[in-house]
Protein backbone atom coordinates (compact mmCIF):
# COMPACT_ATOMS: atom_id res chain seq x y z
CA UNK A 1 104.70 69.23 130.55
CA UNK A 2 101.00 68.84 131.57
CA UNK A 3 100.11 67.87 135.40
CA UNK A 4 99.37 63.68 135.16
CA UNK A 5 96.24 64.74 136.01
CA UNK A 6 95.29 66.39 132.90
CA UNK A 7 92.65 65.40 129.99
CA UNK A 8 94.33 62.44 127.92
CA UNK A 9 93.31 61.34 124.80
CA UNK A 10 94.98 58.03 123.62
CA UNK A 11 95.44 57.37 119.83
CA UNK A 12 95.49 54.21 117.36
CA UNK A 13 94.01 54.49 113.94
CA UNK A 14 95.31 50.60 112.81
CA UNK A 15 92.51 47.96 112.09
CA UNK A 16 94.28 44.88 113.40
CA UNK A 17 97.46 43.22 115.44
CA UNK A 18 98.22 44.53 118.80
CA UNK A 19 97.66 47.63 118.04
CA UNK A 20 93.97 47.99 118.57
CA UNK A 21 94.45 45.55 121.76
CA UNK A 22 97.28 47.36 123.46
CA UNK A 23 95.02 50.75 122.85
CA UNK A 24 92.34 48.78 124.43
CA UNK A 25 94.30 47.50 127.35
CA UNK A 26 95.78 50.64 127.80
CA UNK A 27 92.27 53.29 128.21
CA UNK A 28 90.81 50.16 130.03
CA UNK A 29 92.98 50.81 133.02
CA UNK A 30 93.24 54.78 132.67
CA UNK A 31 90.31 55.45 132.50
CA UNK A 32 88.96 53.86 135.82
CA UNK A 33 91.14 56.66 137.47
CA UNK A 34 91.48 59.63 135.21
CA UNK A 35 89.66 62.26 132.52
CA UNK A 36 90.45 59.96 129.37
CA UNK A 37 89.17 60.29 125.66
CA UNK A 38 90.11 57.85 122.46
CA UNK A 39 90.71 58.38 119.45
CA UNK A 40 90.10 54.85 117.23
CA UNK A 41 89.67 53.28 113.71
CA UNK A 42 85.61 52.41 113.76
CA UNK A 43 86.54 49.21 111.10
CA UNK A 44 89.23 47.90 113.86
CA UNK A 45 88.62 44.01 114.37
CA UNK A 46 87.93 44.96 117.56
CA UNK A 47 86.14 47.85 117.51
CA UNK A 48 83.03 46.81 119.63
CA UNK A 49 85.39 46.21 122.25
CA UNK A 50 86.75 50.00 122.38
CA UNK A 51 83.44 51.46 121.58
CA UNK A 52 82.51 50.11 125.04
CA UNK A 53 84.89 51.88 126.83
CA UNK A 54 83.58 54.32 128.94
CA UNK A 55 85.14 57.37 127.88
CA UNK A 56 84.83 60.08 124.94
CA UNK A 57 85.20 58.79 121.47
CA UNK A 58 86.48 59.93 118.09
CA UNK A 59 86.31 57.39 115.19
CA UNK A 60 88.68 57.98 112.16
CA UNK A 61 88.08 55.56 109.41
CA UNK A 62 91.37 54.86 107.14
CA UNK A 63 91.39 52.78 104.48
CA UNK A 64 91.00 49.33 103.28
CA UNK A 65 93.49 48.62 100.43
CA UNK A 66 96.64 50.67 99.09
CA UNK A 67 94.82 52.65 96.58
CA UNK A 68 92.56 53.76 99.44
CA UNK A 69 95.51 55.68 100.92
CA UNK A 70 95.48 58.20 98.38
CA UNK A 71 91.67 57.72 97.74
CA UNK A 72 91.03 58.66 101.06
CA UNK A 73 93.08 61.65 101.40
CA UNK A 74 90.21 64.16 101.12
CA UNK A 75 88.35 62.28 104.09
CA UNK A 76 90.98 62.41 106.30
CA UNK A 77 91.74 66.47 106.11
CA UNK A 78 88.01 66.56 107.06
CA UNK A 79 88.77 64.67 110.04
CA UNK A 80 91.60 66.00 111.02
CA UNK A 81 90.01 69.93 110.96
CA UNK A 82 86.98 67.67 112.94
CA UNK A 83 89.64 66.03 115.54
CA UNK A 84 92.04 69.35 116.06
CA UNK A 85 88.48 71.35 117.17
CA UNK A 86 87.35 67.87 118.87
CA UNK A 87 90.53 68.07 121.34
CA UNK A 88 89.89 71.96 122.22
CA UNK A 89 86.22 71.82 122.89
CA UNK A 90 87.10 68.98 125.14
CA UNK A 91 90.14 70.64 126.98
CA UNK A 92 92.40 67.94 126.29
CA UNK A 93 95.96 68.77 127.01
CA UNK A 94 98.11 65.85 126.35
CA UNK A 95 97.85 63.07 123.07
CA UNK A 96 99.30 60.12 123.37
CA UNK A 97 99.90 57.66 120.04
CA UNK A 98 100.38 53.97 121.59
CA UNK A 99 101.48 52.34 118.35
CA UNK A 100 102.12 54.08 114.63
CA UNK A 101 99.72 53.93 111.81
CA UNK A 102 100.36 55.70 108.82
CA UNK A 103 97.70 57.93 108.56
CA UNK A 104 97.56 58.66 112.15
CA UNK A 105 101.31 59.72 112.05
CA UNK A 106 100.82 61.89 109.71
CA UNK A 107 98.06 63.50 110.52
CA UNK A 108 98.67 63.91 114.53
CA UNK A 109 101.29 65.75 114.77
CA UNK A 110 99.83 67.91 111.86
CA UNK A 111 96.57 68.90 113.35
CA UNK A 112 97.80 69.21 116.97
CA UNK A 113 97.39 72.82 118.97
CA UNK A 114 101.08 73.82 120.32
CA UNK A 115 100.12 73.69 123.64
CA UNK A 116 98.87 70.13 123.63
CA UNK A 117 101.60 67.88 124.98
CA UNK A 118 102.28 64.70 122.97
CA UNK A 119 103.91 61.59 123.12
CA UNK A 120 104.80 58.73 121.11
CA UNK A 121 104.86 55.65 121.70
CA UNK A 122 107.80 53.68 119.64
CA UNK A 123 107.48 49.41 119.62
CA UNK A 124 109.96 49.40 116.50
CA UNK A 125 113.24 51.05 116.13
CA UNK A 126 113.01 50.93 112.81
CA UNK A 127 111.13 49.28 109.43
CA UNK A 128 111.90 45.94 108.98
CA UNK A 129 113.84 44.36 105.48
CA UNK A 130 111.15 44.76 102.86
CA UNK A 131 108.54 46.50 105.30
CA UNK A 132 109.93 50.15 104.83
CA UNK A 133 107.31 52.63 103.03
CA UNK A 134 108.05 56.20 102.14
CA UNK A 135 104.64 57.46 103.78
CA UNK A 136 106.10 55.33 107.20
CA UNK A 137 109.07 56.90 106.96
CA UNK A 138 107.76 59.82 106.77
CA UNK A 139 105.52 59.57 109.38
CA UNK A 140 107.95 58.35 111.61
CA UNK A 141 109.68 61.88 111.13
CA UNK A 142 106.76 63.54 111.59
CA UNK A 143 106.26 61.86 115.09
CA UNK A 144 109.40 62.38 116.31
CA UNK A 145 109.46 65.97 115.35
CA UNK A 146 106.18 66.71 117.15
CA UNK A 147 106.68 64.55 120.21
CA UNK A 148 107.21 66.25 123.54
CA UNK A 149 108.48 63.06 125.03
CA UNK A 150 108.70 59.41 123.23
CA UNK A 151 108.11 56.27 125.44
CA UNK A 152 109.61 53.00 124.16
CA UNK A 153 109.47 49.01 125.39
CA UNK A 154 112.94 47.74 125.43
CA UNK A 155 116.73 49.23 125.66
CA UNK A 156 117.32 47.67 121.87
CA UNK A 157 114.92 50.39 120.59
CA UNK A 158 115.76 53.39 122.71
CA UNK A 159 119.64 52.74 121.43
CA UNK A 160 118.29 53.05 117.67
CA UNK A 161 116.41 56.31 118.43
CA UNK A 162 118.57 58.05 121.19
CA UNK A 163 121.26 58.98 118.79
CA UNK A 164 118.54 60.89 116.35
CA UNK A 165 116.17 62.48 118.94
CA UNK A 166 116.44 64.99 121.30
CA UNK A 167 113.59 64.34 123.38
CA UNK A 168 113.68 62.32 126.94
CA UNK A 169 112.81 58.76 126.20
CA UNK A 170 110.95 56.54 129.02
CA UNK A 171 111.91 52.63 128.87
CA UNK A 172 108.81 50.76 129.65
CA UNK A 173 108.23 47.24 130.13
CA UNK A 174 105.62 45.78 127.63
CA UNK A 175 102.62 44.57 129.84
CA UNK A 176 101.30 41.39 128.92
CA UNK A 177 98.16 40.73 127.07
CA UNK A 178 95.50 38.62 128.95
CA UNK A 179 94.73 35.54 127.64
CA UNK A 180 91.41 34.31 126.87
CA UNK A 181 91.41 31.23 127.63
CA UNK A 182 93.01 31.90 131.21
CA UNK A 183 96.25 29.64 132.47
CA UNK A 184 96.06 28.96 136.03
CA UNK A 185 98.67 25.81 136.09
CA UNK A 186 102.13 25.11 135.25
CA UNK A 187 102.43 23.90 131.82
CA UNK A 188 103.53 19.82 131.63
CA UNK A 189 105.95 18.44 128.76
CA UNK A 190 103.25 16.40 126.57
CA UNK A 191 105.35 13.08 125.07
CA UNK A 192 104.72 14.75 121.71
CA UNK A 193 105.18 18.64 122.28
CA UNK A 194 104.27 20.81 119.43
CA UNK A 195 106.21 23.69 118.83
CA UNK A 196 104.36 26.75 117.35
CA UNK A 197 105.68 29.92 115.59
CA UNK A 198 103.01 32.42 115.30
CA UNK A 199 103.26 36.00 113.59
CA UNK A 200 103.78 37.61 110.24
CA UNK A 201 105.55 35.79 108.03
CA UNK A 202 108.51 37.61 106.75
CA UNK A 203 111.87 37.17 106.08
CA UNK A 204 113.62 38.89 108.51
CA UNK A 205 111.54 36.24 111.00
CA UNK A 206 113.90 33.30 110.48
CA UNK A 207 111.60 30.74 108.94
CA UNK A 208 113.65 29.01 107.08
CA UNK A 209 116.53 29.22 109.92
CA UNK A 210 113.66 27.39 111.73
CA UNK A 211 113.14 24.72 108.92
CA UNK A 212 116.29 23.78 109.29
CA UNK A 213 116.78 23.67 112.95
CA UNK A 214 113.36 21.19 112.59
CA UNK A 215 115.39 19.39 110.08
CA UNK A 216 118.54 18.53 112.24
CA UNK A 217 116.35 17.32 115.67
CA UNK A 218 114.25 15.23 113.37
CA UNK A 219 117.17 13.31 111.61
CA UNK A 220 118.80 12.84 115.52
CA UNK A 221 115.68 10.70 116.15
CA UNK A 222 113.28 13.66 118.56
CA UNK A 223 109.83 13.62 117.74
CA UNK A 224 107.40 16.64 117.80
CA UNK A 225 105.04 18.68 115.82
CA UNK A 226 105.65 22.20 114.11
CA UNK A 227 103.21 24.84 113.28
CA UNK A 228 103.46 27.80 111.56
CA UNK A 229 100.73 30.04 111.67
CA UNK A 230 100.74 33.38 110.25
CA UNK A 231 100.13 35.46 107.15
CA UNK A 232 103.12 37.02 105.01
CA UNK A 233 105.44 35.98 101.84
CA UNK A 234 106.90 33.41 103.68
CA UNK A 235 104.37 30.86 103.14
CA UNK A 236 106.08 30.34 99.73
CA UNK A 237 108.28 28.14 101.80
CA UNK A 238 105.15 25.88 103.16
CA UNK A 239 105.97 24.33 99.15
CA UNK A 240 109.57 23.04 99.77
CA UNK A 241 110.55 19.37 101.11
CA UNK A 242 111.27 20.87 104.69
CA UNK A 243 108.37 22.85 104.47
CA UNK A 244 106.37 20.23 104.27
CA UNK A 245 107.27 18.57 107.60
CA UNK A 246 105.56 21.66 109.52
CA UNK A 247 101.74 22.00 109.49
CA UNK A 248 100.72 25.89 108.10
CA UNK A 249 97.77 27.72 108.63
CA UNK A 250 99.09 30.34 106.03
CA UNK A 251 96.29 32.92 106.63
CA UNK A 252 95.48 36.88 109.03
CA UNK A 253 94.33 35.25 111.89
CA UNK A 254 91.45 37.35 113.27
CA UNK A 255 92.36 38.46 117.32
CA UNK A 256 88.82 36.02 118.06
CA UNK A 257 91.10 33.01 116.98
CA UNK A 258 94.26 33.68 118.39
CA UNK A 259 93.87 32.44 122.36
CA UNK A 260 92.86 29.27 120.97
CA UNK A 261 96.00 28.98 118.26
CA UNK A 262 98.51 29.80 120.86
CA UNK A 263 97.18 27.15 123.42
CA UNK A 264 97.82 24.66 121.29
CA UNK A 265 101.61 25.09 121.25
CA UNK A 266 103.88 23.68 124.04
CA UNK A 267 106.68 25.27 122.56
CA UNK A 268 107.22 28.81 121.03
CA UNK A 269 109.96 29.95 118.73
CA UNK A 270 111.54 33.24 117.63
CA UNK A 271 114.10 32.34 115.27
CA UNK A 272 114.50 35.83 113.73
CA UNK A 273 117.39 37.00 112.27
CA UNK A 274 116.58 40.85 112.57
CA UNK A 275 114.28 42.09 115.31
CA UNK A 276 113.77 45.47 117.79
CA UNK A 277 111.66 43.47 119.92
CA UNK A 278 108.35 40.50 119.79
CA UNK A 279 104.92 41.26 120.12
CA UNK A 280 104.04 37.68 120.48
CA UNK A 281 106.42 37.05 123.17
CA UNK A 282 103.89 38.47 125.53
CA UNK A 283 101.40 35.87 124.00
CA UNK A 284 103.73 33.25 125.07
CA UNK A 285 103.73 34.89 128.61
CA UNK A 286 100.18 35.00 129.11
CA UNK A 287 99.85 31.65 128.03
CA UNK A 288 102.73 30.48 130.38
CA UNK A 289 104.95 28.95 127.47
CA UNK A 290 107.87 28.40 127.32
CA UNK A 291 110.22 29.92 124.40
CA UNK A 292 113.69 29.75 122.25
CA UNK A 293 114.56 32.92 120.44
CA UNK A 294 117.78 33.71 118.73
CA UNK A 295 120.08 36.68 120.29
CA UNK A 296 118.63 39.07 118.38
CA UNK A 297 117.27 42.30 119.74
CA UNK A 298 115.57 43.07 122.89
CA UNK A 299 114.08 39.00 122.94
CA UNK A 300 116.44 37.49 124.99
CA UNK A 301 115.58 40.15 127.88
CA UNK A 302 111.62 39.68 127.07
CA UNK A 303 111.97 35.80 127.52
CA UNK A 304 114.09 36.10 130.35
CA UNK A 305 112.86 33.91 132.91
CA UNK A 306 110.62 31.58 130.55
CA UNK A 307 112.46 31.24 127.39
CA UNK A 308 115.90 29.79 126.37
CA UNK A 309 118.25 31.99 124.02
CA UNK A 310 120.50 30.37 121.13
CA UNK A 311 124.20 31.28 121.38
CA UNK A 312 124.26 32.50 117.54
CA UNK A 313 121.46 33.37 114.91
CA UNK A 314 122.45 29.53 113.39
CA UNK A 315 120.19 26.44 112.28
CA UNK A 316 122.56 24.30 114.56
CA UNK A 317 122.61 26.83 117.64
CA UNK A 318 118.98 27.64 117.61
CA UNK A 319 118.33 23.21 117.28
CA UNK A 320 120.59 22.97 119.85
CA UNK A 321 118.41 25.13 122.75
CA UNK A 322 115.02 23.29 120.96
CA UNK A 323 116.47 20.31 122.19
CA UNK A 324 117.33 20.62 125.32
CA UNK A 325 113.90 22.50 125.89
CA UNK A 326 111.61 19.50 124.00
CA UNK A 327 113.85 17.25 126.07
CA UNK A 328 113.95 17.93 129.23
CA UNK A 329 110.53 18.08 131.30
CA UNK A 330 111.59 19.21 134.68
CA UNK A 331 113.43 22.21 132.99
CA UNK A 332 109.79 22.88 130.79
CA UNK A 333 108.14 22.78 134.05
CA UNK A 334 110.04 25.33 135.69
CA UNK A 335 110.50 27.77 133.04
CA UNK A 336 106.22 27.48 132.38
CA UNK A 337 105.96 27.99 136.40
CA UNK A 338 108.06 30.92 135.96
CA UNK A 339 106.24 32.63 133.08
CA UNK A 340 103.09 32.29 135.28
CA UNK A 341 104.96 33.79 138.40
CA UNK A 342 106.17 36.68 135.83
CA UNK A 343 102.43 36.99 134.54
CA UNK A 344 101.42 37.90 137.90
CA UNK A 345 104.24 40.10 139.19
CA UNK A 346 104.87 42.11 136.18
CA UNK A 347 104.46 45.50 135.10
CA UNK A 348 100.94 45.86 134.18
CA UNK A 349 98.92 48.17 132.25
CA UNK A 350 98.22 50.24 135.49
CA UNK A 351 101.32 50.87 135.75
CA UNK A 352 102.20 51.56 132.19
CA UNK A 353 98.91 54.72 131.95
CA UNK A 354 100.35 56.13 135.05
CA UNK A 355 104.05 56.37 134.14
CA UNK A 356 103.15 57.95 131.15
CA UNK A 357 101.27 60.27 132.48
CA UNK A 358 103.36 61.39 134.89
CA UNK A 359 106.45 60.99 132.54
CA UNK A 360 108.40 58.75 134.78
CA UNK A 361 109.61 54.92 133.77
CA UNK A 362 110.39 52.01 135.89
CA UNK A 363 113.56 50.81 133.10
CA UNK A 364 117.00 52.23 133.31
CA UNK A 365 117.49 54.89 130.01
């Protein structure tokens, strides 16, 4: 292992979600301290944002559709002869990947000189029902076969990896995003709360588990609003008679619109039914929200605190902890106050550039 002092270069090649951000976030605060270099996808949607970062750049382009994966194939072993003699002119002795992207996993651990240390960051412990892709996959194996260490964000995704890696694994805590519109008050329970699911919409995320729950606390008389907001197959279900009592923006929201989406919401809801762990949970953190989530995954440790957890992965459970959230104010207060006390004392992206670095972690393995 390198010295934490040594030349870093951090890695994401993905055009939108948290990826871009938490590479952002991440080079933001390491850089203000240390020799750090990036490595980024020039048509990310927030690419001005990274290219102002004041630190050594390498733009990759990718692609834009999935016929530009193989179309772009030539381009890419062009940049990766470009990148590997990039990273020795520079000096740099450690690479670390803060989120996978398919090219970028392949390519990586391909190009990378043997005595360049590199680690992987893992947010998933594996692909998702109907989200797994033979050039992930393979990737994935790819990355775990070149990393020198591999740092994950909860104890649900280090038990899915520990068993098939060798390598030390560092627990992290997932600092949260800031929020643009910035929360500097308890939240108050509005007579009408609305109560917001935001993400992709899949089917492993529940939807229709939420439908239903929406269905029950309506007929028992408890008013609110729900909105779904998202982009994925799901939004078939926006057609049926209990879609049609939510309100959908069924779209990719671009990162410039999300702040102002998540405000809205008094409420937000995890009903998944298969998860690792929630990017969106820090959303609901930074926006001092309060939550429900099924007991699924790491999410009932990441809303600990702010967020109430349903005692099965059932319509009538998940209802049930709704309820008593969208009913009670005092108990909304406190768990909003308490998401804002977490927002300030948690692990923050300081923390997170400096443990990798010097390969330690603040979480029990």
């Amino acid at each position: 292992m390198h010295s934490p002092e040594a030349a870093t270069l951090w890695v994401h090649w993905g055009r939108n979600g948290a990826g871009p951000k938490f590479l952002y976030e991440t080079v933001k605060a390491d850089c203000a301290t240390n020799s750090a270099f990036i490595s980024f996808n020039p048509d990310s949607e927030i690419s001005e944002q990274l290219e102002a970062l004041p630190v050594s750049q390498f733009s990759v382009p990718t692609y834009n559709s999935k016929l530009g994966v193989i179309t772009g194939i030539p381009r890419l072993l062009a940049n990766m002869y470009r990148l590997r003699k990039w990273i020795q002119d520079n000096h740099i002795k450690r690479v670390v990947s803060t989120m996978e992207s398919i090219y970028q996993s392949i390519a990586i651990p391909l190009l990378l000189p043997r005595d360049v240390e590199y680690v992987s960051c893992i947010h998933d412990g594996q692909s998702h029902p109907g989200e797994g892709h033979i050039l992930q996959e393979f990737g994935r194996h790819l990355e775990l076969g070149r990393a020198d260490f591999i740092v994950t964000f909860s104890d649900a995704v280090t038990k899915i990896l520990q068993n098939n890696v060798r390598q030390r694994i560092l627990v992290e805590d997932h600092p949260p995003f800031d929020a643009d519109i910035p929360v500097s008050e308890a939240r108050t329970l509005p007579t009408v709360p609305v109560v917001g699911f935001f993400g992709r919409l899949q089917k492993y995320k529940g939807l229709d588990l939420l439908l239903e729950s929406a269905r029950i606390l309506r007929e028992s008389g408890l008013e609110f609003e729900l909105e779904i907001v998202g982009h994925g197959e799901e939004a078939v279900l926006q057609e049926t008679e209990a879609g049609k009592q939510a309100s959908w923006d069924a779209r990719w929201i671009p990162e410039s619109e999300i702040s102002h989406i998540i405000s809205r919401f008094d409420v937000m809801v995890f009903p998944y039914i298969e998860a690792s762990q929630s990017g969106p949970v820090t959303l609901a953190l930074s926006h001092a929200i309060p939550c429900v989530s099924t007991p699924v995954g790491a999410i009932p440790s990441q809303v600990a605190g702010f967020g109430l957890v349903s005692a099965e992965v059932t319509a009538e459970s998940f209802a049930e902890e709704l309820r008593k959230l969208i009913s009670d104010a005092p108990l909304y207060r406190e768990l909003s106050q308490s998401a804002l006390e977490l927002k300030h004392s948690k692990f923050s992206w300081n923390d997170l550039a400096r443990n990798i670095r010097s390969h330690e972690s603040i979480s029990s393995e």
